[in-house]
Protein backbone atom coordinates (compact mmCIF):
# COMPACT_ATOMS: atom_id res chain seq x y z
CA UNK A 1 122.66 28.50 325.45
CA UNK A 2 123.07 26.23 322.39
CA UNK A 3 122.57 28.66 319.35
CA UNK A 4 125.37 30.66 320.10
CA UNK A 5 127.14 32.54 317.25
CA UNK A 6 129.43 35.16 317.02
CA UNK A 7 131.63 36.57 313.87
CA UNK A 8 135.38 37.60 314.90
CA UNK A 9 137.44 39.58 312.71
CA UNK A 10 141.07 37.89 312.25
CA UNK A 11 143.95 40.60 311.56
CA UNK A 12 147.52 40.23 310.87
CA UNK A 13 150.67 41.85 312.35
CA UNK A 14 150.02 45.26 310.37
CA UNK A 15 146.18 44.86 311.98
CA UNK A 16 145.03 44.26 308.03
CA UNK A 17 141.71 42.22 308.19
CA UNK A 18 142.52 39.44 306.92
CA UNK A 19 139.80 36.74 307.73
CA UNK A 20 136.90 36.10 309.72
CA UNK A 21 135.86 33.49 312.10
CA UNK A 22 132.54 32.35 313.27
CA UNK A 23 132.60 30.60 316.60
CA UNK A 24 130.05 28.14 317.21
CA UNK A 25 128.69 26.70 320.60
CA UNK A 26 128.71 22.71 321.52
CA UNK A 27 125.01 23.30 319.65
CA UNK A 28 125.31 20.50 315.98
CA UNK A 29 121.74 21.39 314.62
CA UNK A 30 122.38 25.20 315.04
CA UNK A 31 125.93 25.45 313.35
CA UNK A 32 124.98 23.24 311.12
CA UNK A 33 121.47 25.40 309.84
CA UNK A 34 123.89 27.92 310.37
CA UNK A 35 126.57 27.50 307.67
CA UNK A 36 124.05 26.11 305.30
CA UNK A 37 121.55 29.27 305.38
CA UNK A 38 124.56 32.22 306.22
CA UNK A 39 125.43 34.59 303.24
CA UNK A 40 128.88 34.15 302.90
CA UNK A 41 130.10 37.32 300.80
CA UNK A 42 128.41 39.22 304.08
CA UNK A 43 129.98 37.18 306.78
CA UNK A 44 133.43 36.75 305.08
CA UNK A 45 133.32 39.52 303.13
CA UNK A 46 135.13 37.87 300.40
CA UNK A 47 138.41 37.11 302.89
CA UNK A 48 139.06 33.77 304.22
CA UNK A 49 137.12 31.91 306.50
CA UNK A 50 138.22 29.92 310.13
CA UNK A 51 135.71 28.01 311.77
CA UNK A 52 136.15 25.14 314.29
CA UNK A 53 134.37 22.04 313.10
CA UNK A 54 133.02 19.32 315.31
CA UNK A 55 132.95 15.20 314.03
CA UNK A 56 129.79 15.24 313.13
CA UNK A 57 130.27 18.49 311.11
CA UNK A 58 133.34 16.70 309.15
CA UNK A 59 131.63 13.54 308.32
CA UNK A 60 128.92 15.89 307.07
CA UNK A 61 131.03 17.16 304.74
CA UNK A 62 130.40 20.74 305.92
CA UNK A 63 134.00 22.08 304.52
CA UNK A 64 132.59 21.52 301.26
CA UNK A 65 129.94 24.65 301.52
CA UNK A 66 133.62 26.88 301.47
CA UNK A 67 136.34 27.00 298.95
CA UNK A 68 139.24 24.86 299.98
CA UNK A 69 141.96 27.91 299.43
CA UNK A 70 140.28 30.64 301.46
CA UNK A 71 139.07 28.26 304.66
CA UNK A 72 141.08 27.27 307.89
CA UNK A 73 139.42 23.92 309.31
CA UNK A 74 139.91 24.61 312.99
CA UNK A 75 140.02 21.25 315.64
CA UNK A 76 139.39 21.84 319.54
CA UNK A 77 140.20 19.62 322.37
CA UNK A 78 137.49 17.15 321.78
CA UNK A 79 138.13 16.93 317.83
CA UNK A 80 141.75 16.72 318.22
CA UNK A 81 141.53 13.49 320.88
CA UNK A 82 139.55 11.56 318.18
CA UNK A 83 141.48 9.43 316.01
CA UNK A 84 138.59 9.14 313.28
CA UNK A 85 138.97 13.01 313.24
CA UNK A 86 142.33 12.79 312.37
CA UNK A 87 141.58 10.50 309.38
CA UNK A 88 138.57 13.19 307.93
CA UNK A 89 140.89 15.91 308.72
CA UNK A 90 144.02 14.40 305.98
CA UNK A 91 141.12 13.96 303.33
CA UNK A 92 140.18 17.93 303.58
CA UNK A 93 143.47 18.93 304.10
CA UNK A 94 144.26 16.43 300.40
CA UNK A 95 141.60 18.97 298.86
CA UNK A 96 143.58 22.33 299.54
CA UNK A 97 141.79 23.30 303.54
CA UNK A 98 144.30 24.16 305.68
CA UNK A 99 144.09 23.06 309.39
CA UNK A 100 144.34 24.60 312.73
CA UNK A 101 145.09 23.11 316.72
CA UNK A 102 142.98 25.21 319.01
CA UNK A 103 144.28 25.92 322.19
CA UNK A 104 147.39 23.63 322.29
CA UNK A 105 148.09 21.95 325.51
CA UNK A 106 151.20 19.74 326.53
CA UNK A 107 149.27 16.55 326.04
CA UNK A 108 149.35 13.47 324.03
CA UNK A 109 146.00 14.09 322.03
CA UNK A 110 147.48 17.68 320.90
CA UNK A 111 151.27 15.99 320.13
CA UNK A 112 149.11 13.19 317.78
CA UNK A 113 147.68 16.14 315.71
CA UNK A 114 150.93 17.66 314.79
CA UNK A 115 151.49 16.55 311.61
CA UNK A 116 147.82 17.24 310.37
CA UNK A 117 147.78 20.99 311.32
CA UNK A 118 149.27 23.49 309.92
CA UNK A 119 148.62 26.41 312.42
CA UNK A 120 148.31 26.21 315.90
CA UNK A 121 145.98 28.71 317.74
CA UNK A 122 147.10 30.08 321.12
CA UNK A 123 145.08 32.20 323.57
CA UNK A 124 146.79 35.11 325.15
CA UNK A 125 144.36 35.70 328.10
CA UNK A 126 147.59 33.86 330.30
CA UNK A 127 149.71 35.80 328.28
CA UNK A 128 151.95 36.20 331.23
CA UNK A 129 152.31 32.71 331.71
CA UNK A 130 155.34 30.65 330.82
CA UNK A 131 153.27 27.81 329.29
CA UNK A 132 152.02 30.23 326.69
CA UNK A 133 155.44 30.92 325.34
CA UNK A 134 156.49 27.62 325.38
CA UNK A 135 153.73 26.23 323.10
CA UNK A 136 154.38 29.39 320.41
CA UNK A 137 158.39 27.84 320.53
CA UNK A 138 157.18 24.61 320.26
CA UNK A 139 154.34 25.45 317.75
CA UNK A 140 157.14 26.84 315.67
CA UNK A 141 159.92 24.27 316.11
CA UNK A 142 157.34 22.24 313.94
CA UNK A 143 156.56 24.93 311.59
CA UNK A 144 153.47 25.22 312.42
CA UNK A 145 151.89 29.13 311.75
CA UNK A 146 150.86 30.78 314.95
CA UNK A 147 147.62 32.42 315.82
CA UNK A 148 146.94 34.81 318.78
CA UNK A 149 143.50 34.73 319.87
CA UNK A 150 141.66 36.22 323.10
CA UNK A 151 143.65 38.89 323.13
CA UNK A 152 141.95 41.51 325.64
CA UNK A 153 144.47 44.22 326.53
CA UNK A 154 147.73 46.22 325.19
CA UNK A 155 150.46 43.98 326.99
CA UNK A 156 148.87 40.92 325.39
CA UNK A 157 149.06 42.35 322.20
CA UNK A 158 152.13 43.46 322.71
CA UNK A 159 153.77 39.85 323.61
CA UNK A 160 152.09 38.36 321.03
CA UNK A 161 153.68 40.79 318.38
CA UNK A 162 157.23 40.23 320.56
CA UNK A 163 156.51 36.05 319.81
CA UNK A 164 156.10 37.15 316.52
CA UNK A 165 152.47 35.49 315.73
CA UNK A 166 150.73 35.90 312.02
CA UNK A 167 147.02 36.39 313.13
CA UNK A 168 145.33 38.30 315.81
CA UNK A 169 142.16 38.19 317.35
CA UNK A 170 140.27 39.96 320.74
CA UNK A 171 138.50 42.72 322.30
CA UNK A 172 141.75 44.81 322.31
CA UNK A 173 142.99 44.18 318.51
CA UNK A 174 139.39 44.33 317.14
CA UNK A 175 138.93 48.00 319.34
CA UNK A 176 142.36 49.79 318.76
CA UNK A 177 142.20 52.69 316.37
CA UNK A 178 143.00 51.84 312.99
CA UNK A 179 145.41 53.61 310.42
CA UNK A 180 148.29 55.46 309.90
CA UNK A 181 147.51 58.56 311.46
CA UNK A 182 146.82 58.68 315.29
CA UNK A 183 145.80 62.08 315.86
CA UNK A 184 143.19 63.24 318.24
CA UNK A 185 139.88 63.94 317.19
CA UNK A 186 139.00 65.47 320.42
CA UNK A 187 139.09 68.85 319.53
CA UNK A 188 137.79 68.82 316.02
CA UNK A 189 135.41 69.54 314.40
CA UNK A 190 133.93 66.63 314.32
CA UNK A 191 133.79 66.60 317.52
CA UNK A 192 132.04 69.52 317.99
CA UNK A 193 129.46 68.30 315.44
CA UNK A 194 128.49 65.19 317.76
CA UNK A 195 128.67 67.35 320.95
CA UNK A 196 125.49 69.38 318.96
CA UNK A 197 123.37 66.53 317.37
CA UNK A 198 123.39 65.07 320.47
CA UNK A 199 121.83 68.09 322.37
CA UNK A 200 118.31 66.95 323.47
CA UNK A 201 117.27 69.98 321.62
CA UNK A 202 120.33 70.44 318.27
CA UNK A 203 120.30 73.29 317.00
CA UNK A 204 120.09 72.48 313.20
CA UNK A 205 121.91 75.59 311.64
CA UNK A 206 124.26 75.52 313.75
CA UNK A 207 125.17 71.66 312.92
CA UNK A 208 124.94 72.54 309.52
CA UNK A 209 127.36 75.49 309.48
CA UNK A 210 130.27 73.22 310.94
CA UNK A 211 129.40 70.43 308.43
CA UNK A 212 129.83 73.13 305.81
CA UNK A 213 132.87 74.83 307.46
CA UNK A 214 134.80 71.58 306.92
CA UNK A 215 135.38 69.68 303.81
CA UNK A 216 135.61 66.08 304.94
CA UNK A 217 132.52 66.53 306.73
CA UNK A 218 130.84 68.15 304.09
CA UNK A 219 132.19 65.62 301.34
CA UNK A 220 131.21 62.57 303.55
CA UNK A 221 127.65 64.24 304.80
CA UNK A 222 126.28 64.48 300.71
CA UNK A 223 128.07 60.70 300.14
CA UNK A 224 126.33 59.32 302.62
CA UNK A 225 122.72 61.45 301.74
CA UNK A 226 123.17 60.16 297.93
CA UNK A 227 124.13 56.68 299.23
CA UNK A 228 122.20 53.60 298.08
CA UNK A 229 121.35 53.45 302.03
CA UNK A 230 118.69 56.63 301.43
CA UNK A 231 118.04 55.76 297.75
CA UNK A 232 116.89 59.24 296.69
CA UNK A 233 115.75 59.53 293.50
CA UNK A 234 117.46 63.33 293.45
CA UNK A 235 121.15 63.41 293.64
CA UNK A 236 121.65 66.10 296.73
CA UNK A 237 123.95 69.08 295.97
CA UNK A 238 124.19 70.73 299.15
CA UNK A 239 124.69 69.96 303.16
CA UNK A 240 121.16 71.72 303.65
CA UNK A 241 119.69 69.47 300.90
CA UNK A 242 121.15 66.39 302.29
CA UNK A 243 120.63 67.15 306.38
CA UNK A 244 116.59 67.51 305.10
CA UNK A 245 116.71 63.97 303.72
CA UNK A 246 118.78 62.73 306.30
CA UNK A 247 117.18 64.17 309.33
CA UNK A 248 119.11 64.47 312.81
CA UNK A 249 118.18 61.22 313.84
CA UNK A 250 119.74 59.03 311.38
CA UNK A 251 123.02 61.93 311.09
CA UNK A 252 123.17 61.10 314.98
CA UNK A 253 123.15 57.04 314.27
CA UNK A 254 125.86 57.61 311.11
CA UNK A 255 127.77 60.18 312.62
CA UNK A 256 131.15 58.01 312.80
CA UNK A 257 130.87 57.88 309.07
CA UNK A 258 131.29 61.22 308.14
CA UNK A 259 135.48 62.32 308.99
CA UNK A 260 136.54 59.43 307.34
CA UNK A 261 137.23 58.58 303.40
CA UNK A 262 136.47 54.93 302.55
CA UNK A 263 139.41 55.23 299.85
CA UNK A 264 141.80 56.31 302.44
CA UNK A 265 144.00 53.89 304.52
CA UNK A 266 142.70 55.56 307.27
CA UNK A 267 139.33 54.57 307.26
CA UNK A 268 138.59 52.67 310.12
CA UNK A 269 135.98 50.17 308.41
CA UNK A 270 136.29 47.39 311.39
CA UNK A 271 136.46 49.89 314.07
CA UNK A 272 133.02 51.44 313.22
CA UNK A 273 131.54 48.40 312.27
CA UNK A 274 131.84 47.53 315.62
CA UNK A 275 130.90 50.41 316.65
CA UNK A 276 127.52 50.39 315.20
CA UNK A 277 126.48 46.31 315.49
CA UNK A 278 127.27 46.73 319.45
CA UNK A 279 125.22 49.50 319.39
CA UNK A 280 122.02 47.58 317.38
CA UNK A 281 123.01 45.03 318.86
CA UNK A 282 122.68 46.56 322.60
CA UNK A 283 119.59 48.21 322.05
CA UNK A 284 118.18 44.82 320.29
CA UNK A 285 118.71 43.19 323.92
CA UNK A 286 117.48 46.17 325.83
CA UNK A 287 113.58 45.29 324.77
CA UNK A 288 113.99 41.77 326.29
CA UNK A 289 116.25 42.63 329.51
CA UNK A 290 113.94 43.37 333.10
CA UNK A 291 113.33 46.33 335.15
CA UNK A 292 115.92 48.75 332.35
CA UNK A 293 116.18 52.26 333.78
CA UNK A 294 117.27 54.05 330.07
CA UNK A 295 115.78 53.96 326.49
CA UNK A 296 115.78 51.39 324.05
CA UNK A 297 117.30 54.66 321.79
CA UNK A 298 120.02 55.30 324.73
CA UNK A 299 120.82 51.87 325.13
CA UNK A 300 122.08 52.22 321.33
CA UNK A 301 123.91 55.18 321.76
CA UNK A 302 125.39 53.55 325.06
CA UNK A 303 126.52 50.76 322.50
CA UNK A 304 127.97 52.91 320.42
CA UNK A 305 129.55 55.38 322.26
CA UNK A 306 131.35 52.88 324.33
CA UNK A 307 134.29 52.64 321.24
CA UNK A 308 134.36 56.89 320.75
CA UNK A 309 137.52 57.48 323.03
CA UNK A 310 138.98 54.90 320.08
CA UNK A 311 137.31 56.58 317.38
CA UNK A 312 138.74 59.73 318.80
CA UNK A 313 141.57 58.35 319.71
CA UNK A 314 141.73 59.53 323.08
CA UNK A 315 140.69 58.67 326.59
CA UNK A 316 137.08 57.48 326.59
CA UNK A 317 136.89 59.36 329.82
CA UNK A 318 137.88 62.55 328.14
CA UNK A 319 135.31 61.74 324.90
CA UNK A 320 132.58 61.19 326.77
CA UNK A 321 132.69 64.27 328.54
CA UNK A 322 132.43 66.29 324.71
CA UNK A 323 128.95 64.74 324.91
CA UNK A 324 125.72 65.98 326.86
CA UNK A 325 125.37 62.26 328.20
CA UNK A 326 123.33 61.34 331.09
CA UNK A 327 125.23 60.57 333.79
CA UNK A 328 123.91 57.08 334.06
CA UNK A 329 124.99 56.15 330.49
CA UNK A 330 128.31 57.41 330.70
CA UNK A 331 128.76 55.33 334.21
CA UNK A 332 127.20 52.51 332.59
CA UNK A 333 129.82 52.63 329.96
CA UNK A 334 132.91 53.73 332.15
CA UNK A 335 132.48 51.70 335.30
CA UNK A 336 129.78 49.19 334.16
CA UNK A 337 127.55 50.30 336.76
CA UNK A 338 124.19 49.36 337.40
CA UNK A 339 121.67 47.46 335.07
CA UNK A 340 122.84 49.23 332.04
CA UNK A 341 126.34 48.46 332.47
CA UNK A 342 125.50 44.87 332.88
CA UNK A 343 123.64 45.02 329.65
CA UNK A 344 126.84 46.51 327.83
CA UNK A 345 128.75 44.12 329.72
CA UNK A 346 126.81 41.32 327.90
CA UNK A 347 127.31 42.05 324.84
CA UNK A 348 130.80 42.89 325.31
CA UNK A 349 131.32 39.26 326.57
CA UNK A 350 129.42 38.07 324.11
CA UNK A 351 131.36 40.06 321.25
CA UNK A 352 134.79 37.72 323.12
CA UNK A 353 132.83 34.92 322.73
CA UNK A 354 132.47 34.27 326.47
CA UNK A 355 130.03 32.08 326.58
CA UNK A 356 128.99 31.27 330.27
CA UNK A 357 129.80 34.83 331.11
CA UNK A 358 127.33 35.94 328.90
CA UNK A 359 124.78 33.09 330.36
CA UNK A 360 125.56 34.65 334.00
CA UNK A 361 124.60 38.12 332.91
CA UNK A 362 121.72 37.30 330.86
CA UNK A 363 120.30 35.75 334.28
CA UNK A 364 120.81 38.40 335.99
CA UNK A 365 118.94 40.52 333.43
CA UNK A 366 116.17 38.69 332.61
CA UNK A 367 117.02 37.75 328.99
CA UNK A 368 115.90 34.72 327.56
CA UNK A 369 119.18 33.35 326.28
CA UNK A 370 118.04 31.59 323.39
CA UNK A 371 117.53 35.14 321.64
CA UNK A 372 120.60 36.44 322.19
CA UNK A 373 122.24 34.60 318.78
CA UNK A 374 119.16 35.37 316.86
CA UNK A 375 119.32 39.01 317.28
CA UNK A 376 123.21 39.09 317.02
CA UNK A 377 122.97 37.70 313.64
CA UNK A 378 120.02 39.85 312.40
CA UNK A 379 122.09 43.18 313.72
CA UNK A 380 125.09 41.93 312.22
CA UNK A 381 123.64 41.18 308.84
CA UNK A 382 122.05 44.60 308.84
CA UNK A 383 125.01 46.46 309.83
CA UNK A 384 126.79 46.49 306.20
CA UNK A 385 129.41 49.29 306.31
CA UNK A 386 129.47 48.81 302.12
CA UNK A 387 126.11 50.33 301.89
CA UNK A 388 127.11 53.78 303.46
CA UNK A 389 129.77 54.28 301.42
């Protein structure tokens, strides 16, 4: 699987976006096409960029194609036992890039790049693990920055914030709600509303009346209608007006947008971001996976709704269960069982950047793997949060 990309959102200790990274497989010809061809105000979004860069990719002169103040230059094992490396590495870091270890191990290549890094990038799957607090002392004993990375549940998250690391990255950081407030959703209104547009049959009116019942819903239902998304050439006035233009289908696909303010602090911008390019992104894979048992349209909504306990912010368990879901989707999404909950599980690995995990299920599913990339980049340059708003 050589064209392997996948964007990673990197936060800080107040889980602030603060950066993104692309990760890249061993693949030269891809990253390189890549980086040359990407939009970068949609990939960075205007917020700095890390990305690990091979030899090859530094003799290019590949750094160049980002602004030296906003870009992290990050070196993996094999970059970081190559002396010639080390010499292309001082030039960019001369020029303003600033320079990451990825991975630091106890050995003599990793000790040699010391002085040329200025962060050092430490994965918390071993969180337990002794070894893993003994780099971050070391790390910082040399003042080098520390960055938490593959960080997939609450305890790693919380030992990384204990060790006192800048960045954070994983399945766990990128999923928890976001905000200030962490009340339940669960018995809200808006709840209610996705309990009804998700009825095989909704009943319209009714949907309607508890969109106009409640203010936030009602205020973020007409700014999404008069959005440059639907481009209407009429401005809509009322929930009636807008629901008509919008239809249930694509009210049903934007749902998550609608409770939630983009001016306030608690919008959760990253969190349904997510949300909607694993859904695209899941139903994208569905048309190319063997012998599928649901929908390519439930396969999105199994995407999706596999963050709503977080949207919620409450037990997926207990969010699911608001929804007339077929019992195979919500399986699928709760215990990963059968073909459909391999299919989520793929692009979940995928989304962790798991590379030969995501090879292993793609097997077993039928999927040509050299389409996976190309449809994760389409869905993630068509999922633009900015254009809802």
């Amino acid at each position: 699987m050589d064209n392997f990309v996948v964007n990673q959102t990197v936060f800080d200790r107040k889980r602030t976006p603060i950066g993104h990274e692309i990760i890249f497989s061993e693949s030269n010809s891809y990253a390189e096409e890549f980086m040359r061809t990407m939009k970068r105000p949609l990939y960075f979004e205007n917020k700095p960029a890390f990305i690990t860069l091979n030899k090859r990719m530094l003799e290019k002169n590949l750094p160049s194609l980002f602004p030296p103040n906003d870009t992290v230059i990050q070196l993996d094992r094999s970059s970081v036992s190559d002396r010639q490396v080390h010499s292309l590495v001082s030039k960019f870091r001369q020029k303003g890039y600033k320079t990451a270890a990825v991975d630091f191990k106890f050995t003599p290549d990793y000790f040699s790049v010391l002085d040329q890094v200025d962060y050092i990038k430490v994965s918390f799957k071993s969180y337990a693990s002794p070894a893993t607090e003994n780099i971050i002392r070391l790390g910082k004993s040399f003042g080098k920055g520390i960055m938490a990375y593959d960080v997939q549940c609450a305890e790693a998250y919380e030992k990384a914030k204990i060790l006192n690391c800048m960045t954070f990255q994983g399945a766990y950081v990128a999923e928890k709600p976001m905000g200030h407030s962490q009340k339940s959703l669960a018995d809200s209104d808006f709840a209610k509303l996705l309990a009804e547009i998700n009825r095989p049959v909704p009943d319209v009116s009714k949907a309607e009346k508890i969109i106009t019942d409640n203010s936030a819903l009602t205020k973020g239902v007409l700014r999404l209608a008069s959005s440059p998304y639907f481009a209407l050439i009429t401005p809509v006035e009322t929930v009636g007006q807008a629901m008509t233009h919008m239809g249930i289908r694509q009210l049903r696909r934007l749902a998550y947008l609608l409770p939630f303010d983009p001016e306030d602090n608690y919008f959760p911008r990253e969190l349904i971001k997510l949300s909607l390019l694993r859904a695209a992104f899941t139903a994208e894979l569905h048309d190319f996976a063997d012998d599928m048992t649901i929908s390519r349209t439930d396969a999105y909504y199994m995407g999706m709704y596999s963050l709503l306990g977080r949207i919620l912010h409450c037990p997926l368990v207990e969010a699911l269960d608001i929804l007339p879901m077929d019992s195979e989707i919500k399986d699928a999404i709760l215990f990963r069982k059968g073909r459909s909950g391999q299919l989520l599980d793929l692009v979940k690995e995928y989304e962790s950047a798991h590379r030969d995990k995501v090879i292993t299920l793609a097997d077993d599913l039928g999927i040509p793997t050299e389409v996976i990339s190309e449809k994760y980049r389409e869905c993630y340059e068509q999922v633009r949060i900015e254009r809802f708003q």
